[in-house]
N, C-alpha and C. Protein backbone atom coordinates (compact mmCIF):
# COMPACT_ATOMS: atom_id res chain seq x y z
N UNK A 1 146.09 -276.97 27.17
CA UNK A 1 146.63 -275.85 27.89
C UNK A 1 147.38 -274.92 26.94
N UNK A 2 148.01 -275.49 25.97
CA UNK A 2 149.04 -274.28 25.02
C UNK A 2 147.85 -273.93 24.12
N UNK A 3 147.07 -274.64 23.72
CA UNK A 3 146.03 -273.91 22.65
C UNK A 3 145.39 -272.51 23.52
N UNK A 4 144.79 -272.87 24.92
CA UNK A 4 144.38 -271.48 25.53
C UNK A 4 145.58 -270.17 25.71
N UNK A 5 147.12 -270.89 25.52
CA UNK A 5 147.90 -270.27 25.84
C UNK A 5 148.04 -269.27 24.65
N UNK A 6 147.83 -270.06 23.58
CA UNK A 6 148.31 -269.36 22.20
C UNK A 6 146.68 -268.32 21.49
N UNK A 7 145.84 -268.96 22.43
CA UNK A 7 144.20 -267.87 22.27
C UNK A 7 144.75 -266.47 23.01
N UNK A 8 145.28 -266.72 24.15
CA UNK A 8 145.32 -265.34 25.45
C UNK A 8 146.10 -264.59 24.19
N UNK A 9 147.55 -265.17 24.37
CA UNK A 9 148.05 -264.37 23.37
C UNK A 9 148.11 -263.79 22.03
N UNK A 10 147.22 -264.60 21.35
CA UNK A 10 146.55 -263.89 19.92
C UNK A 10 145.57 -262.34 20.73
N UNK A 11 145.18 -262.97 21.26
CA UNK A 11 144.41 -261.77 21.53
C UNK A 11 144.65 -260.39 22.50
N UNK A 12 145.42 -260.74 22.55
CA UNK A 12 146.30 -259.61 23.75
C UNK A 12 146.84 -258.62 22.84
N UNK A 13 147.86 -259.64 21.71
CA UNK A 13 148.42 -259.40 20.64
C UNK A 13 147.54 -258.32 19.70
N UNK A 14 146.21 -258.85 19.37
CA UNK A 14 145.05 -257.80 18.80
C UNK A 14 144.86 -256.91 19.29
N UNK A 15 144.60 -256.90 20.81
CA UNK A 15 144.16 -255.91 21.43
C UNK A 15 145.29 -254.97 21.51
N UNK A 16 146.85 -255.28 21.36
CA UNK A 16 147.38 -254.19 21.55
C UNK A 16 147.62 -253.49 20.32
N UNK A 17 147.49 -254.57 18.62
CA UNK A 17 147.32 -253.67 17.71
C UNK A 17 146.27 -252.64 17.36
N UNK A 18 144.76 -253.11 18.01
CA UNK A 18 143.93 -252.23 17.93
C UNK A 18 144.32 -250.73 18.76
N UNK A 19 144.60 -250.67 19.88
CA UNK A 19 145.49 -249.38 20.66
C UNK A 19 146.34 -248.83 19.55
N UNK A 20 147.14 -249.39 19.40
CA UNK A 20 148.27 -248.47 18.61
C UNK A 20 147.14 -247.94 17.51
N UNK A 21 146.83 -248.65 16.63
CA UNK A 21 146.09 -248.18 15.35
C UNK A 21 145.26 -246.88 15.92
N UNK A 22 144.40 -247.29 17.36
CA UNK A 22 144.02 -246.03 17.83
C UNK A 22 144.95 -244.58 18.25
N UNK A 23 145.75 -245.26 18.77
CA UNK A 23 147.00 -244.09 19.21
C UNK A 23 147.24 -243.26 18.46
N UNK A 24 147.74 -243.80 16.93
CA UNK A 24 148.41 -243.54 15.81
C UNK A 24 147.45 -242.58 15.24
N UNK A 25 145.97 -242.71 14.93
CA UNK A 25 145.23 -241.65 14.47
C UNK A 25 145.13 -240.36 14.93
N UNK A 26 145.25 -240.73 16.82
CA UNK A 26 144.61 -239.75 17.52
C UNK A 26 146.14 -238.73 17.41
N UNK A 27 147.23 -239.37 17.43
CA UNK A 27 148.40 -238.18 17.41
C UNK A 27 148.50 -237.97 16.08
N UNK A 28 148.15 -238.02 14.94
CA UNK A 28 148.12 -237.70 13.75
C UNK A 28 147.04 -236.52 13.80
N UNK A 29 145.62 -236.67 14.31
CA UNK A 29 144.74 -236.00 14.52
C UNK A 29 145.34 -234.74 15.18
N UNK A 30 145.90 -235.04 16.42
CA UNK A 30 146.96 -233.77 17.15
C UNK A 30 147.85 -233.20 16.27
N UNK A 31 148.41 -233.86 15.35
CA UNK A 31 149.44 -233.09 14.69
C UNK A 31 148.89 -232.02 13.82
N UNK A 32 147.89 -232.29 13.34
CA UNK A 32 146.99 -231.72 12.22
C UNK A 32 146.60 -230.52 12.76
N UNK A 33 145.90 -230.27 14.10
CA UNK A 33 145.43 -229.29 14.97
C UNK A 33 146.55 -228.46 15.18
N UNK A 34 147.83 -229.10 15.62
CA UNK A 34 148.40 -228.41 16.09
C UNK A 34 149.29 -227.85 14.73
N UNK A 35 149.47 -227.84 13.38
CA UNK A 35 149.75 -227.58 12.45
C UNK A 35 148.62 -226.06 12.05
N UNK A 36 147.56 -226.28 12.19
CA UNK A 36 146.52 -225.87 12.33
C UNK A 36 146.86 -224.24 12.67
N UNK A 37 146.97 -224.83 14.49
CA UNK A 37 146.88 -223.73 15.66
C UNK A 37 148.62 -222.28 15.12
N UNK A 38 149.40 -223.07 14.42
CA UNK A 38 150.48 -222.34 14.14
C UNK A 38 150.42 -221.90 13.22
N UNK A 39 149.39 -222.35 11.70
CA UNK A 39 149.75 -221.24 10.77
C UNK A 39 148.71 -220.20 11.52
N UNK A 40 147.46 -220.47 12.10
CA UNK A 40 146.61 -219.23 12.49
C UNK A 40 148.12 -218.37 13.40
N UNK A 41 148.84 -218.50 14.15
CA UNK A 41 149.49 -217.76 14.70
C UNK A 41 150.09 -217.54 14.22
N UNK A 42 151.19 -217.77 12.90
CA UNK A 42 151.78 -217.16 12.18
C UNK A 42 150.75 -215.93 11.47
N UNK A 43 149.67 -216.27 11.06
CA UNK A 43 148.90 -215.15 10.18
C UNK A 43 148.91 -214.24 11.02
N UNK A 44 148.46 -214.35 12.04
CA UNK A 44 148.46 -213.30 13.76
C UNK A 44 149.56 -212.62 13.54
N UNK A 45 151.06 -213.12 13.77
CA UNK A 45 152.02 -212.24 13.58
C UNK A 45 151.92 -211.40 11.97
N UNK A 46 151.69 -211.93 11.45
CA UNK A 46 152.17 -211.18 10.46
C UNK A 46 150.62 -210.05 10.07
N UNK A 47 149.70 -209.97 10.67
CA UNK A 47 148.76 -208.93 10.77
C UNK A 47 149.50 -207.85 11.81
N UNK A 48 149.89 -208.72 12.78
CA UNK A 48 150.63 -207.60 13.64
C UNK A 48 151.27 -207.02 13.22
N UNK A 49 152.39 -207.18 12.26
CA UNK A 49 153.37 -206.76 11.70
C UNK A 49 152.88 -205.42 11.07
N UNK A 50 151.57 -206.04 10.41
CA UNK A 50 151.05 -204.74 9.38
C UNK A 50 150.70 -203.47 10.21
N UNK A 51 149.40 -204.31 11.40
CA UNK A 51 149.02 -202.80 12.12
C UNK A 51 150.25 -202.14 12.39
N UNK A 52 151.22 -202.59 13.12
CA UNK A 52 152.30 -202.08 13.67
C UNK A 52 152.74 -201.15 12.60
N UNK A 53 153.24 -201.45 11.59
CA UNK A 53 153.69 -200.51 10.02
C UNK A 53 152.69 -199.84 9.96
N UNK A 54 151.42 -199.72 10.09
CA UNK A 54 150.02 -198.89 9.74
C UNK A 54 150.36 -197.80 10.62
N UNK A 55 150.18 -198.27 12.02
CA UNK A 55 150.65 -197.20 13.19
C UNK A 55 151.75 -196.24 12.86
N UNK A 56 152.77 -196.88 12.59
CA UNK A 56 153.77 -196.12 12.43
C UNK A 56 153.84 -195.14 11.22
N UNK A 57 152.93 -195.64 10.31
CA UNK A 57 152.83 -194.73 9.35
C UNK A 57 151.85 -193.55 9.85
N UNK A 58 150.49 -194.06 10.13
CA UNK A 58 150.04 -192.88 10.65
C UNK A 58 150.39 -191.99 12.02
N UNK A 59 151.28 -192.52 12.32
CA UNK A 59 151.90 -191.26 14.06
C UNK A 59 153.32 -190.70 13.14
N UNK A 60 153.33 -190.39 11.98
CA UNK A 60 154.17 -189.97 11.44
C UNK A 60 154.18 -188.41 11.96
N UNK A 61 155.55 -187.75 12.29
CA UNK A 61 154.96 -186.14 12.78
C UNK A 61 154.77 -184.91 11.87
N UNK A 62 155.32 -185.12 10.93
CA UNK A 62 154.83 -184.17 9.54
C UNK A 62 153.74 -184.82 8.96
N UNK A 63 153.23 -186.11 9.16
CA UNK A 63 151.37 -186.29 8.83
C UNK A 63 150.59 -185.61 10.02
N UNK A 64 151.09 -185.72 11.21
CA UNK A 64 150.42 -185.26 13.22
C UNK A 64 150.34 -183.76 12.66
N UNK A 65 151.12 -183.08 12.53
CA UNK A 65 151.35 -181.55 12.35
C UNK A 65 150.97 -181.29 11.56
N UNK A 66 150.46 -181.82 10.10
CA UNK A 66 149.34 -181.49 9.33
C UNK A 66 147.74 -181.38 9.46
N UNK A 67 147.55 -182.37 10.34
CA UNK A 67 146.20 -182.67 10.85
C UNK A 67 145.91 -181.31 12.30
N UNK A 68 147.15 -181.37 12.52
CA UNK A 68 146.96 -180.40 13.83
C UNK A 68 146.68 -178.58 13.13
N UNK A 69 147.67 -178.80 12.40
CA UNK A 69 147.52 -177.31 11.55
C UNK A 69 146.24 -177.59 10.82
N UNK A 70 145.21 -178.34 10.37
CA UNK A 70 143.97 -178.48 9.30
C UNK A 70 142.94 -178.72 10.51
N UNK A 71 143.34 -178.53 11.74
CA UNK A 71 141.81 -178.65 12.56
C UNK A 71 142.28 -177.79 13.73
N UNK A 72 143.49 -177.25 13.34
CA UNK A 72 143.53 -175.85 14.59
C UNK A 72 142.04 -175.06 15.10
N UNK A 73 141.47 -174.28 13.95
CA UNK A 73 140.32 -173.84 14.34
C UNK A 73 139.18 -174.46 15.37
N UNK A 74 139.02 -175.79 15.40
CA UNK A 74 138.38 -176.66 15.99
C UNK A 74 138.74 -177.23 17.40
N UNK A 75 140.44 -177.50 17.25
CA UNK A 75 140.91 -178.26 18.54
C UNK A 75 141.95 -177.24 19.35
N UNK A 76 142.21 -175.96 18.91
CA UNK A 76 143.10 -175.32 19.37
C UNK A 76 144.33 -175.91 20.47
N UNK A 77 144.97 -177.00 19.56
CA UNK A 77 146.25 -177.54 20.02
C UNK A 77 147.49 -176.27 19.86
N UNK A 78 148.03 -176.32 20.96
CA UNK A 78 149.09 -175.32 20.92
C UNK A 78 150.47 -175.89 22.38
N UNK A 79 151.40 -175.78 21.54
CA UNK A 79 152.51 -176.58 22.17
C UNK A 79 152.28 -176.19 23.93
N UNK A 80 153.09 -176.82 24.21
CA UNK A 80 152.73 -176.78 25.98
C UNK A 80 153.72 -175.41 26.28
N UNK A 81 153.62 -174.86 27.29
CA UNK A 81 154.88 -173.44 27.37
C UNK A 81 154.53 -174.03 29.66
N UNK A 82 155.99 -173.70 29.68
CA UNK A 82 156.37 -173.55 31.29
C UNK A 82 155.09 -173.09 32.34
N UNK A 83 154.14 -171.98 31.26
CA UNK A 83 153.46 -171.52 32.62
C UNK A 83 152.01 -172.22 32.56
N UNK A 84 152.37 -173.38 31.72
CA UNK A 84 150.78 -174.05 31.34
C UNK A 84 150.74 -175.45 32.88
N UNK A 85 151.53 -175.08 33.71
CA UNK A 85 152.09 -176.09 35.01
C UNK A 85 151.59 -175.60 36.24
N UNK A 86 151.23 -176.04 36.72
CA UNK A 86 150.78 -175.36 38.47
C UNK A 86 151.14 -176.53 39.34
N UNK A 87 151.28 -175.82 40.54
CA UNK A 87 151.00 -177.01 41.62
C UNK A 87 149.71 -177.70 41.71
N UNK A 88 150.12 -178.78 42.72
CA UNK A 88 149.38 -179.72 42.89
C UNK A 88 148.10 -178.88 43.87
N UNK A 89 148.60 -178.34 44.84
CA UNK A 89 147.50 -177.71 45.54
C UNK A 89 146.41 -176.46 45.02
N UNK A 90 146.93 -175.91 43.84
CA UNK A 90 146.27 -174.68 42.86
C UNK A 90 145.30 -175.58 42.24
N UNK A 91 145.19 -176.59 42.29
CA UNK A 91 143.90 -177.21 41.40
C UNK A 91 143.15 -177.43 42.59
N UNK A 92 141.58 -176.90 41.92
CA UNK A 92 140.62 -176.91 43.11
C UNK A 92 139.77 -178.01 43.03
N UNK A 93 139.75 -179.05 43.62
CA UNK A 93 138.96 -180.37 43.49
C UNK A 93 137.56 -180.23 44.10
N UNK A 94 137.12 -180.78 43.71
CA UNK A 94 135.26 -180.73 44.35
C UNK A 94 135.44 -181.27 45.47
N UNK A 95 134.98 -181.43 46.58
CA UNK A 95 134.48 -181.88 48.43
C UNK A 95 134.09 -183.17 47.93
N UNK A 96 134.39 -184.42 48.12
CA UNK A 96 133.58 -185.39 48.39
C UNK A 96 132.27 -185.23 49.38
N UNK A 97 131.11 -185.87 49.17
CA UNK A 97 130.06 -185.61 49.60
C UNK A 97 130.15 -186.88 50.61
N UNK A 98 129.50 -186.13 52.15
CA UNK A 98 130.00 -187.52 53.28
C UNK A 98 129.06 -188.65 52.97
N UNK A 99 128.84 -189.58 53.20
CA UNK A 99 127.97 -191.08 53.15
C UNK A 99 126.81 -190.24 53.96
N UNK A 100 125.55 -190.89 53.86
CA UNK A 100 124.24 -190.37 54.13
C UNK A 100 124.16 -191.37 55.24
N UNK A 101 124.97 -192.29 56.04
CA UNK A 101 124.88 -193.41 56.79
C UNK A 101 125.47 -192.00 58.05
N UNK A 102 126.16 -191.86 57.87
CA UNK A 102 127.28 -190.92 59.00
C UNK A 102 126.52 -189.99 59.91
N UNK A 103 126.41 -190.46 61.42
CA UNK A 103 125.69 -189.18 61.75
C UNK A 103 125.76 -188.04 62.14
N UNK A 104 125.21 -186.74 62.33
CA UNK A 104 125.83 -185.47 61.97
C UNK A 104 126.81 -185.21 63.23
N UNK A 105 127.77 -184.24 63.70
CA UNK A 105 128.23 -183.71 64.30
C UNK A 105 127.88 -182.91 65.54
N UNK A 106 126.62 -182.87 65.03
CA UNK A 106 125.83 -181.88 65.89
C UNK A 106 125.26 -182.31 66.91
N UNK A 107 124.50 -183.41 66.16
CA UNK A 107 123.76 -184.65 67.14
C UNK A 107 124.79 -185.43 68.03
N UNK A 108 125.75 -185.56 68.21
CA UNK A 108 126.31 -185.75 68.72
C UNK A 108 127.16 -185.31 70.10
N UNK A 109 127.00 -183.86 69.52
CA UNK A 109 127.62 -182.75 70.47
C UNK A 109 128.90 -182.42 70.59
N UNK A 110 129.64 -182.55 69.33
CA UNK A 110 130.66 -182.31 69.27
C UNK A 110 131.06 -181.34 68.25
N UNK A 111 131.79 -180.37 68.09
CA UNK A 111 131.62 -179.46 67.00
C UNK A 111 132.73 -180.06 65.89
N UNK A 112 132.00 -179.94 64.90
CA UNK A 112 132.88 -179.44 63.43
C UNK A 112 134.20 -179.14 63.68
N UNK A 113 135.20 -179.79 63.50
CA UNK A 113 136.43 -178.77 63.18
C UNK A 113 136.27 -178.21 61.43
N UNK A 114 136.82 -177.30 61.32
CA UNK A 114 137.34 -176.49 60.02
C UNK A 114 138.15 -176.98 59.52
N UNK A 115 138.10 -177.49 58.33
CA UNK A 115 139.11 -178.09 57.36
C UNK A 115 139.15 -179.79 58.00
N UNK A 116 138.45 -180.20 58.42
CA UNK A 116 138.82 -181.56 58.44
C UNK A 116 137.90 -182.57 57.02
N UNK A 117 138.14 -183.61 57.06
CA UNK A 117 137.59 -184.69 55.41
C UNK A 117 136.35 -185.46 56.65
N UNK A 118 135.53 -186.12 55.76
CA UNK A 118 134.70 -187.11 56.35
C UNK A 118 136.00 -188.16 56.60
N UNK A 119 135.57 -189.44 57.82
CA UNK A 119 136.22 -190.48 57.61
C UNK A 119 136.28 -191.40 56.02
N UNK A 120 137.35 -191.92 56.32
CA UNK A 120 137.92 -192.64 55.02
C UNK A 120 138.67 -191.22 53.72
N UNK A 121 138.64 -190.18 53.97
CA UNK A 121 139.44 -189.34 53.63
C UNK A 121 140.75 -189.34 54.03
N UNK A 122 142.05 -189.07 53.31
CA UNK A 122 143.15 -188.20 54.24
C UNK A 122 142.94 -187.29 54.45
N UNK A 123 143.90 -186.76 55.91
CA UNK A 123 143.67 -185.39 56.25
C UNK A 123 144.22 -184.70 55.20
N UNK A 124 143.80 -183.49 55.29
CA UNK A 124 144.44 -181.76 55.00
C UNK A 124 145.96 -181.58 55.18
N UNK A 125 146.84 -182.13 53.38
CA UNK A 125 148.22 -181.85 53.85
C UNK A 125 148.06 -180.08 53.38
N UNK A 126 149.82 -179.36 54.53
CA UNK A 126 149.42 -178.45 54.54
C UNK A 126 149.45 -177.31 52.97
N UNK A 127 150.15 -178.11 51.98
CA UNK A 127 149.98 -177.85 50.66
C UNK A 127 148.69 -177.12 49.82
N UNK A 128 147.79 -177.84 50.27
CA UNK A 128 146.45 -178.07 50.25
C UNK A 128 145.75 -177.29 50.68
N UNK A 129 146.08 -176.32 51.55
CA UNK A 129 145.52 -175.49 52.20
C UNK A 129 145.15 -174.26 51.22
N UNK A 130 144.04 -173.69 51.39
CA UNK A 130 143.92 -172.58 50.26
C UNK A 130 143.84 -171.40 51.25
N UNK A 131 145.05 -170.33 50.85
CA UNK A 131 144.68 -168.91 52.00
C UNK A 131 143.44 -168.17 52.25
């Protein structure tokens, strides 16, 4: 009976050094990856770093205002002035075109009002209104 006793436990004993020995690789293996995964993110920051300095070098405004003055002819940039502003209702937007599903007004027997939107439009605020 103690000889089977002292077999169970040799081998229990093995089996739990074989685990660890496994354990031990596999978080070594993790450490490595994850050593890995941080210098790539350190390199990340520090590319960032650069574009960021790149950017900032090129949105410089005496480099902007050079480029703007050397392609004036082309892009006719010219500072904004007070009367370059309108209302919201002075801009003339195109009609949405109604759904081809919708049936007409006519067929129906009901007339058209003036100034109303297809459904799924808002109405006509009175802003909006053109004289």
């Amino acid at each position: 009976m103690r000889s089977v006793l002292y077999l169970l436990t040799t081998l229990i004993v093995m089996g739990l050094a074989f685990w660890a020995y496994r354990e031990n690789y596999s978080t070594q293996a993790a450490l490595t990856d994850m050593g890995k995964v941080q210098r790539e993110i350190a390199t990340l920051r520090e590319d960032l770093g650069v574009l960021r300095a790149e950017w900032a070098y090129l949105n410089r405004p005496d480099r902007l205002r050079e480029l703007v003055n050397l392609n004036f002819d082309r892009l006719k940039l010219v500072p904004f002035d007070a009367e370059q502003y309108v209302e919201v209702g002075q801009v003339v937007f195109p009609l949405p075109k109604p759904p081809a599903s919708l049936p007409d007004a006519a067929s129906n027997g009901a007339e058209a009002q003036p100034g109303t939107r297809p459904p799924g439009f808002p109405p006509i605020r009175p802003q909006e209104r053109t004289p």
